[in-house]
N, C-alpha and C. Protein backbone atom coordinates (compact mmCIF):
# COMPACT_ATOMS: atom_id res chain seq x y z
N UNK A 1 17.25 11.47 12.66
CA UNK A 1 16.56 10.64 13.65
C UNK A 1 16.96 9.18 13.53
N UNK A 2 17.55 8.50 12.38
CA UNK A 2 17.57 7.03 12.17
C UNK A 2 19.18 7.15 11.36
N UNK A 3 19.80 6.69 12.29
CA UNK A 3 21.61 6.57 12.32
C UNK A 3 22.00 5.49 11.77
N UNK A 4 21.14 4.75 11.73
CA UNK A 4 21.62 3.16 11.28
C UNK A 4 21.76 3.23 9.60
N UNK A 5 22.29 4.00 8.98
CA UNK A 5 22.09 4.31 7.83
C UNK A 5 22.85 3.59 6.58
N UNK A 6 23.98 2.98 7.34
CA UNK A 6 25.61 2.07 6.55
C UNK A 6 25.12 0.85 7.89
N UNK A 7 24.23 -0.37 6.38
CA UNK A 7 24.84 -1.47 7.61
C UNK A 7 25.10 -2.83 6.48
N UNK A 8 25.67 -3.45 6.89
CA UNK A 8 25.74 -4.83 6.05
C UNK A 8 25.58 -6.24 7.12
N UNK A 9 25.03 -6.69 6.05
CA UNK A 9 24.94 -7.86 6.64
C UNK A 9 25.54 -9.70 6.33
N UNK A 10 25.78 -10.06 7.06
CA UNK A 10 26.68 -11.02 6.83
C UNK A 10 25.97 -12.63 7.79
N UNK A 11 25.68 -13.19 6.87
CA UNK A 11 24.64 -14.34 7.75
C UNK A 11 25.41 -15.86 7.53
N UNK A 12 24.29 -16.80 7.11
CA UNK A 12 24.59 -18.29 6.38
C UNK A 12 26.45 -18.31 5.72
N UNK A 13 26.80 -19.25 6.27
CA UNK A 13 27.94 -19.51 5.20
C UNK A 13 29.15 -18.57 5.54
N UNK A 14 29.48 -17.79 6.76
CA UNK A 14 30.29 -16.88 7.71
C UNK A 14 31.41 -17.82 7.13
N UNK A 15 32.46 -17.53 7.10
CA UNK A 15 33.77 -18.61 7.85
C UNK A 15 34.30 -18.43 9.01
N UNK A 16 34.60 -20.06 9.41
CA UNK A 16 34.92 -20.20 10.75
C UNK A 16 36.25 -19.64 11.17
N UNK A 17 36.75 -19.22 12.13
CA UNK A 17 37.93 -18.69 12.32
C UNK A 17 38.31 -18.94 13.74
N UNK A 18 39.15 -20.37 13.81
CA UNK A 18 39.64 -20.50 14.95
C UNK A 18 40.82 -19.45 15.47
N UNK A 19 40.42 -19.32 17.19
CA UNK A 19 40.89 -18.45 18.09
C UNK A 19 41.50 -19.59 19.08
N UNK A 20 42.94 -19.64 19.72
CA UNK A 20 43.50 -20.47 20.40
C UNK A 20 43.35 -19.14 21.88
N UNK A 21 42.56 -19.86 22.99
CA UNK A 21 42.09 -19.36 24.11
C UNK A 21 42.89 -19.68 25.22
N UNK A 22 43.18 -18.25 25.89
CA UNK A 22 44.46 -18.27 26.65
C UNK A 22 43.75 -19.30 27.85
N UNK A 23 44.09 -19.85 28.88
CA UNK A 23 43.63 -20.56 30.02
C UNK A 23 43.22 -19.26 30.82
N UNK A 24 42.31 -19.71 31.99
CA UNK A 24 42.18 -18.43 33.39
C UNK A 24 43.23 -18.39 34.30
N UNK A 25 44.09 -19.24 34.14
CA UNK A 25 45.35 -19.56 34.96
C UNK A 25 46.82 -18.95 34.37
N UNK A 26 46.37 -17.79 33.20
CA UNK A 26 47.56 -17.17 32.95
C UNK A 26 47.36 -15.65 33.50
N UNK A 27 49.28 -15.53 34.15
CA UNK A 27 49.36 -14.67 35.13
C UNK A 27 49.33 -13.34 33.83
N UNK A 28 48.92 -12.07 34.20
CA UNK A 28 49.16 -11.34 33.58
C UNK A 28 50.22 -10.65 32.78
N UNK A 29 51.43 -10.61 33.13
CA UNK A 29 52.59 -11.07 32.34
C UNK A 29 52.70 -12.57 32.24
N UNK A 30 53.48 -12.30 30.77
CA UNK A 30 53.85 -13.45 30.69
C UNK A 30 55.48 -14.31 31.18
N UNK A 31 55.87 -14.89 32.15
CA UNK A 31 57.24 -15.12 32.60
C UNK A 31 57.51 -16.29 31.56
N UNK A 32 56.88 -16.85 30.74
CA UNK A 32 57.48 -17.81 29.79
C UNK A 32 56.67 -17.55 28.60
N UNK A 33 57.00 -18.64 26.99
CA UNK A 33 55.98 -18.32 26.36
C UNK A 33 54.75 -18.64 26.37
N UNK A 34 53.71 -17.96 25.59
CA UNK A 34 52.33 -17.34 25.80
C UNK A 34 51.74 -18.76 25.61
N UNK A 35 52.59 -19.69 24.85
CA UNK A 35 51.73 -21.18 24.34
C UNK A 35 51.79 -21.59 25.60
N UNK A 36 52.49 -21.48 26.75
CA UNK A 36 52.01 -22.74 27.51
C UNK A 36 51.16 -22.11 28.38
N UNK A 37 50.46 -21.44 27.87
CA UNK A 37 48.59 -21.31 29.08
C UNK A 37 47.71 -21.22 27.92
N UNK A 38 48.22 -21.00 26.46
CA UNK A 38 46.96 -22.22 25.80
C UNK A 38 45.77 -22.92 25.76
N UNK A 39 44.55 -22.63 25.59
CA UNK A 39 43.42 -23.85 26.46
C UNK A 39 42.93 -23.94 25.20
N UNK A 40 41.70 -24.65 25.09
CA UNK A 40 41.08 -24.56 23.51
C UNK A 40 40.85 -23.89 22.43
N UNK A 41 41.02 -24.37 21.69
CA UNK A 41 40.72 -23.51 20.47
C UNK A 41 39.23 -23.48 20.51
N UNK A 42 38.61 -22.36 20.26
CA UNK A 42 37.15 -21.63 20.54
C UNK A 42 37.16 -20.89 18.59
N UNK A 43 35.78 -20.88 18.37
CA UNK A 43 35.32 -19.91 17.14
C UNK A 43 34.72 -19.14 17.39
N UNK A 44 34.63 -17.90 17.12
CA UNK A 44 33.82 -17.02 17.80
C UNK A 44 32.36 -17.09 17.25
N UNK A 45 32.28 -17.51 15.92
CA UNK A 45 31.04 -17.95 15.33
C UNK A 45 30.08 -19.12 16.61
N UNK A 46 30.67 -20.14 16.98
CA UNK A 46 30.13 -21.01 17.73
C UNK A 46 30.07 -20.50 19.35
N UNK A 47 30.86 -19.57 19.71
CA UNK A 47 30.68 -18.69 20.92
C UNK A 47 29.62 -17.68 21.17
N UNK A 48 29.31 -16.69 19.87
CA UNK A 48 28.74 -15.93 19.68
C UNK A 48 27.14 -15.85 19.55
N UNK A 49 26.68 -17.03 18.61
CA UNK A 49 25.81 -17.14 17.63
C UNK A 49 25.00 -18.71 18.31
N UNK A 50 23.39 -18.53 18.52
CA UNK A 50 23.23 -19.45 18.90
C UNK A 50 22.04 -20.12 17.54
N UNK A 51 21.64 -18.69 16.80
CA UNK A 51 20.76 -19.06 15.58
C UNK A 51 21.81 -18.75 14.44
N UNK A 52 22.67 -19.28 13.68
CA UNK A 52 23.00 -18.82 12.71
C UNK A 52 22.28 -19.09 11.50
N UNK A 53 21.19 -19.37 11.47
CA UNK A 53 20.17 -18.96 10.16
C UNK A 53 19.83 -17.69 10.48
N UNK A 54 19.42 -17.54 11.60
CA UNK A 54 19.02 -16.30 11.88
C UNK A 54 19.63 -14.79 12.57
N UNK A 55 21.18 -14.69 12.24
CA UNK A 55 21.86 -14.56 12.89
C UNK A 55 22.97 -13.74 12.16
N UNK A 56 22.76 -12.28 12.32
CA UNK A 56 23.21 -11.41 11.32
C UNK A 56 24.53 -10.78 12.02
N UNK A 57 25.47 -9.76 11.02
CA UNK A 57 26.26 -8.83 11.63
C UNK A 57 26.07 -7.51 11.11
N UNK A 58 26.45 -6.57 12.16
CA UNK A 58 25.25 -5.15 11.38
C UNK A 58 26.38 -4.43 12.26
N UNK A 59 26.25 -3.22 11.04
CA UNK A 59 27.80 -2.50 11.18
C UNK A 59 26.75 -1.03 11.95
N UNK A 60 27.48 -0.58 12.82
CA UNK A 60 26.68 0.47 13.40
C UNK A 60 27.22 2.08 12.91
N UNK A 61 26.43 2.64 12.54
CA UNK A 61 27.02 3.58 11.68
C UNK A 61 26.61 4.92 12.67
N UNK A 62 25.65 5.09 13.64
CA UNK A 62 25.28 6.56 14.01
C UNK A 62 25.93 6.44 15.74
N UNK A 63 26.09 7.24 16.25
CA UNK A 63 25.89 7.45 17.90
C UNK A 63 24.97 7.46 18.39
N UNK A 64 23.66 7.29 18.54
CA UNK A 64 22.71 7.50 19.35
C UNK A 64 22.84 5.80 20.79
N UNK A 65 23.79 5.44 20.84
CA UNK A 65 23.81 4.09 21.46
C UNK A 65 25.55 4.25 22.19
N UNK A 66 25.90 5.23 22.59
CA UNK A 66 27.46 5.45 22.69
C UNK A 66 27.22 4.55 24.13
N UNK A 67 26.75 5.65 24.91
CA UNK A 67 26.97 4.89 26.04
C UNK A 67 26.30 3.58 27.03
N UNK A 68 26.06 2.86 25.30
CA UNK A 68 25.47 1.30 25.92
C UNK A 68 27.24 0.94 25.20
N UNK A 69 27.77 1.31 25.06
CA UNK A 69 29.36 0.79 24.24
C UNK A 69 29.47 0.60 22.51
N UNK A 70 28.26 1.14 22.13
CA UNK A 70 27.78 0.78 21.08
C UNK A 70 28.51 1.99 19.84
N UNK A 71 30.03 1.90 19.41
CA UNK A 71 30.44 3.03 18.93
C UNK A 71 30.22 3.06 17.21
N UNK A 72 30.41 4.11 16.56
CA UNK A 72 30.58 4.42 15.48
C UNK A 72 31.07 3.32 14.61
N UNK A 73 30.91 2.22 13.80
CA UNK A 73 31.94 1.48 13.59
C UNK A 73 31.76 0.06 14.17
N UNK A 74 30.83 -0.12 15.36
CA UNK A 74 31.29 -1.44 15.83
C UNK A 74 30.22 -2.43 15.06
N UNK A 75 30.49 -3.22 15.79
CA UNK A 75 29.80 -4.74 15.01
C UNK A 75 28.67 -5.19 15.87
N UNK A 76 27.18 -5.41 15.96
CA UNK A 76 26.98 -5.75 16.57
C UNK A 76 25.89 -7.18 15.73
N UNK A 77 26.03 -8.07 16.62
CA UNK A 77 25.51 -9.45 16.32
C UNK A 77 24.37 -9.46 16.58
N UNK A 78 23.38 -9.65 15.42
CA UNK A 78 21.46 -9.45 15.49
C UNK A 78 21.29 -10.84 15.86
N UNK A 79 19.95 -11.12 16.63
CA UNK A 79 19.57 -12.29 15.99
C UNK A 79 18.55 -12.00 16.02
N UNK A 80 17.83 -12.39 14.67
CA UNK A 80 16.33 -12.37 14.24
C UNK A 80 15.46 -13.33 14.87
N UNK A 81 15.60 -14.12 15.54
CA UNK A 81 15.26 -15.10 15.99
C UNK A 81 14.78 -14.79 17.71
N UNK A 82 15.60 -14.14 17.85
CA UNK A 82 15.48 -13.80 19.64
C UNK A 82 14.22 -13.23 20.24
N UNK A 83 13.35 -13.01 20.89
CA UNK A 83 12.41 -12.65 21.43
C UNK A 83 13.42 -11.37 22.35
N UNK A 84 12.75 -9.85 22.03
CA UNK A 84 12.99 -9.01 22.55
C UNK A 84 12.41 -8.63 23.78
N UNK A 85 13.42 -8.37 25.50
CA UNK A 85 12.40 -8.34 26.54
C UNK A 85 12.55 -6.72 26.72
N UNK A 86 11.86 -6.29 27.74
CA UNK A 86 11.85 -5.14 28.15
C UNK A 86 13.45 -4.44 28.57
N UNK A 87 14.11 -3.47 27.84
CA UNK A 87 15.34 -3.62 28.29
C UNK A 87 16.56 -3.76 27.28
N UNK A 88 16.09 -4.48 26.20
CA UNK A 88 17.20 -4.76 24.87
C UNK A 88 17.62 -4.19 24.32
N UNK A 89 18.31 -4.21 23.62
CA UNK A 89 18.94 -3.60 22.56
C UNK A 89 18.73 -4.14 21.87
N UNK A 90 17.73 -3.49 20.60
CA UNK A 90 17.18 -4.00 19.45
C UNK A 90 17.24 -3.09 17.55
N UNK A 91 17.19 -4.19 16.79
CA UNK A 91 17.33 -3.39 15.98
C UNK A 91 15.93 -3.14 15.12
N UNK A 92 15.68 -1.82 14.92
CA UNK A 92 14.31 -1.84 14.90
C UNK A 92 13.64 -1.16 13.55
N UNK A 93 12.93 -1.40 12.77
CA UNK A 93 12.32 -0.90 11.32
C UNK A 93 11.25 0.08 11.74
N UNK A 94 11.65 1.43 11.14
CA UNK A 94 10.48 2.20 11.34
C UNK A 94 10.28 2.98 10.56
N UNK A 95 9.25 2.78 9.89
CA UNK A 95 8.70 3.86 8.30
C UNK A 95 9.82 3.09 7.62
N UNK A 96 10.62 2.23 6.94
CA UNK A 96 10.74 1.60 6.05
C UNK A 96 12.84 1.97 6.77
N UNK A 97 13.24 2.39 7.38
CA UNK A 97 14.72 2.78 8.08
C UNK A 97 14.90 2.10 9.34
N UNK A 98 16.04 1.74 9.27
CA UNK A 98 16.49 0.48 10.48
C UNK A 98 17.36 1.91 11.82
N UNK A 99 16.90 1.34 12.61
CA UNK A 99 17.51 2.01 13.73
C UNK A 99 17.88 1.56 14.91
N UNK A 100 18.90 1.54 16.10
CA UNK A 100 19.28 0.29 16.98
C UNK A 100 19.05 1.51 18.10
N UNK A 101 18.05 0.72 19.30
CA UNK A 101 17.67 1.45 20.60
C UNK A 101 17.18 0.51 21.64
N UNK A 102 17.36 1.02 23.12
CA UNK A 102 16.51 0.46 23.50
C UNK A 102 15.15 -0.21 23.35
N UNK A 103 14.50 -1.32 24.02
CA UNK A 103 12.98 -1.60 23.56
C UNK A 103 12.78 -1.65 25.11
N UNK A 104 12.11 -0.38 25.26
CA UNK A 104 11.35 -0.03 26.45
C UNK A 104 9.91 -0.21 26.03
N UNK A 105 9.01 -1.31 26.38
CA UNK A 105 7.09 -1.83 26.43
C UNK A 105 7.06 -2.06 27.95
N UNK A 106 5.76 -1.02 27.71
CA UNK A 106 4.87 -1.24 28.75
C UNK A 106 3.61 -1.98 28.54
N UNK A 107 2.55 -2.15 29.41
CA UNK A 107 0.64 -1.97 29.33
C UNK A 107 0.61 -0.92 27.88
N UNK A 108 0.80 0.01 28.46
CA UNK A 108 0.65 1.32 27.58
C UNK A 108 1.24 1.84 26.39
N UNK A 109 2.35 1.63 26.43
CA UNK A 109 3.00 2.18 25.61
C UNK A 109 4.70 1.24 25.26
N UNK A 110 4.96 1.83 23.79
CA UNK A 110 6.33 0.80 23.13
C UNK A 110 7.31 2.61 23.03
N UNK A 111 8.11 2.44 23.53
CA UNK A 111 9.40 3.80 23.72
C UNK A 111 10.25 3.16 22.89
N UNK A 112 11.22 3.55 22.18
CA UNK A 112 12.46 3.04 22.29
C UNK A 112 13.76 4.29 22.31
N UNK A 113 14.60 4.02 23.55
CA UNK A 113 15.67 4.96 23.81
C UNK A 113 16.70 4.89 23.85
N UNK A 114 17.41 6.05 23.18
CA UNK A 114 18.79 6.13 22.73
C UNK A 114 19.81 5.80 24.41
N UNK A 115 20.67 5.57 23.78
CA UNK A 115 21.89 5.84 24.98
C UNK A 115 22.57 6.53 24.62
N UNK A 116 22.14 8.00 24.32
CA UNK A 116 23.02 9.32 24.31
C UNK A 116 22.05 10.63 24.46
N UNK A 117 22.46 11.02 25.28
CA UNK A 117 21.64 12.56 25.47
C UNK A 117 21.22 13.06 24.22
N UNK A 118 21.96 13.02 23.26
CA UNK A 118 22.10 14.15 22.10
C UNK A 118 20.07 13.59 21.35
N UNK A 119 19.96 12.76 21.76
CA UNK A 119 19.12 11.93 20.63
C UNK A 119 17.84 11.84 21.27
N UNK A 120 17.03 11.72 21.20
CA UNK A 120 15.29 11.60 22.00
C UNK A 120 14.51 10.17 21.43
N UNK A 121 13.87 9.96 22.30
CA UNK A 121 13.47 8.66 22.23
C UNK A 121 12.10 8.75 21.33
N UNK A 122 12.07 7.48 20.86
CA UNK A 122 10.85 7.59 19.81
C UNK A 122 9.90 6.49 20.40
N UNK A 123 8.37 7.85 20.32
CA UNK A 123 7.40 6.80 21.04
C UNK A 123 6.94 6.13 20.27
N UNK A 124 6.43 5.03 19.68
CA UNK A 124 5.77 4.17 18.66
C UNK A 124 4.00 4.51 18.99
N UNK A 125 3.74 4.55 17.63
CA UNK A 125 2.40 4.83 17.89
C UNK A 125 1.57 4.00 16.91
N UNK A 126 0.08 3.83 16.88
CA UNK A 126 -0.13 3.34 15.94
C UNK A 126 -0.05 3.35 14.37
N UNK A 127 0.46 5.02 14.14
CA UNK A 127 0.51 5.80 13.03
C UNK A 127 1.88 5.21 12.51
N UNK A 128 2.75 4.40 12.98
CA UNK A 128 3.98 4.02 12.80
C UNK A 128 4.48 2.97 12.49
N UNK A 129 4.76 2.71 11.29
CA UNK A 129 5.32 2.00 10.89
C UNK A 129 6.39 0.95 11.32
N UNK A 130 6.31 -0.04 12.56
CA UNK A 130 6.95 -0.73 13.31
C UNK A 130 7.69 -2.01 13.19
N UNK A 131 8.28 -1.95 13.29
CA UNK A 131 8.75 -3.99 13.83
C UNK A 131 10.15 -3.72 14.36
N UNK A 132 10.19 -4.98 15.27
CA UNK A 132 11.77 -5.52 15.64
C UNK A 132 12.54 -6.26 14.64
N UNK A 133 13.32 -5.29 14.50
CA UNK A 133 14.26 -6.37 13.38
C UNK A 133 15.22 -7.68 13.95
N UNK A 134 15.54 -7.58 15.16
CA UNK A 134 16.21 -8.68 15.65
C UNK A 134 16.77 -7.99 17.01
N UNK A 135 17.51 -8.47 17.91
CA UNK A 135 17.83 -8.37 18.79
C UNK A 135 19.57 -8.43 19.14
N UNK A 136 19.86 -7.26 19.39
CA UNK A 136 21.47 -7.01 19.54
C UNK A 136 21.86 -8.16 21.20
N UNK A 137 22.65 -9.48 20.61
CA UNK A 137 23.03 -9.95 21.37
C UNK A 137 24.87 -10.01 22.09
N UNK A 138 25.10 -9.38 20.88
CA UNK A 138 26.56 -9.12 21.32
C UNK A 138 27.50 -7.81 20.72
N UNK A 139 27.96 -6.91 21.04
CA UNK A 139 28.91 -5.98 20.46
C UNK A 139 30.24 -6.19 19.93
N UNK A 140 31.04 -6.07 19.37
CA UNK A 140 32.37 -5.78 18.90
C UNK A 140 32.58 -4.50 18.38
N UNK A 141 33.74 -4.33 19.38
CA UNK A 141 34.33 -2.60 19.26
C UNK A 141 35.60 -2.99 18.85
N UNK A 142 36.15 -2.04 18.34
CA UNK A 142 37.49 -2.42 18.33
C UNK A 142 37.99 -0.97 19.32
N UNK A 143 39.61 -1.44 20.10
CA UNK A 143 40.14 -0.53 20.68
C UNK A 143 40.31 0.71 20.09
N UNK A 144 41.05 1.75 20.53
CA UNK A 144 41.90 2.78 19.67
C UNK A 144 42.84 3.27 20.82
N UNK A 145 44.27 2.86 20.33
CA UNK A 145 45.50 3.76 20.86
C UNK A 145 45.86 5.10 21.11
N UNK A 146 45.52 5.28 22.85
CA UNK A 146 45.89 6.39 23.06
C UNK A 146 46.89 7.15 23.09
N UNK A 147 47.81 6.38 23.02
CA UNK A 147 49.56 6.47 22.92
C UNK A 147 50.17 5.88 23.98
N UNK A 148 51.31 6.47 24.60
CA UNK A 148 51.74 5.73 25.87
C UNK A 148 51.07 6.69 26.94
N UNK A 149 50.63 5.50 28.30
CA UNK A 149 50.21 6.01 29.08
C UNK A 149 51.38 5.37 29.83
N UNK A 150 51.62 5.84 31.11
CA UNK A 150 52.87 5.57 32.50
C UNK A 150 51.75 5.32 33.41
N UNK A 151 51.64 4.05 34.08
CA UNK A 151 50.68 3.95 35.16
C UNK A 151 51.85 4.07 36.64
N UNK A 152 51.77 4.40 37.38
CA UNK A 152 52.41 4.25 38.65
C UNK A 152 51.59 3.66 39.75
């Protein structure tokens, strides 16, 4: 029931890692070299992250979140800090195990649901051991090579 089982976390004191950002004005091939559409150098730390006290990286270890893009493996950026709305992707403590789902609240009732069939949504009750652990504000997937594809 709770996939989030391998996560680490990585907060305060990150290192910065400048990224040199192509311009919007480069054509999709490139007819010269790649430096001259160039635009700022960007960090993804300062792109990403608007609390970095509060402001974790959490390795996603189960599927129950596939088809929010959320794969086996990816990275997704908490922030503890964020106020969760109806709708989020959150990471959430329940009975003492971290788990990442929707946060569906109503009047009535707190749901939170997977984005994968395979998995069923857990209703929160009072008997339950609850909290939001922070709020998934950004993903990182990495690709995987399908081999060569021929587009025509």
């Amino acid at each position: 029931m709770f996939e989030l089982t391998k996560y680490q976390f990585y907060g305060k004191g990150m290192p910065i890692i400048p990224f040199k950002m192509i311009s919007d004005d480069a054509p999709v091939r490139f007819p010269s070299s790649p430096s001259d559409y160039y635009g700022d150098i960007v960090t993804l730390d300062r792109s990403l992250i608007k609390n970095p006290d509060f402001t974790y990286l959490v390795s996603m270890a189960g599927d129950s979140m596939l088809e929010a893009g959320i794969l086996p493996g990816s990275w997704m950026v908490v922030d503890r800090a964020a106020e969760p709305a109806n709708g989020s992707i959150i990471v959430a403590r329940i009975n003492g195990e971290l788990t990442v789902k929707y946060y569906n609240i109503t009047t009535e009732a707190c749901t939170l649901m997977p984005a994968n069939p395979k998995h069923e949504a857990i209703h929160i009750t009072k008997h339950i051991d609850f909290a939001v652990w922070g709020v998934v504000i950004h993903v990182i997937t990495a690709t995987k090579s399908v081999g060569f594809i021929r587009f025509i």
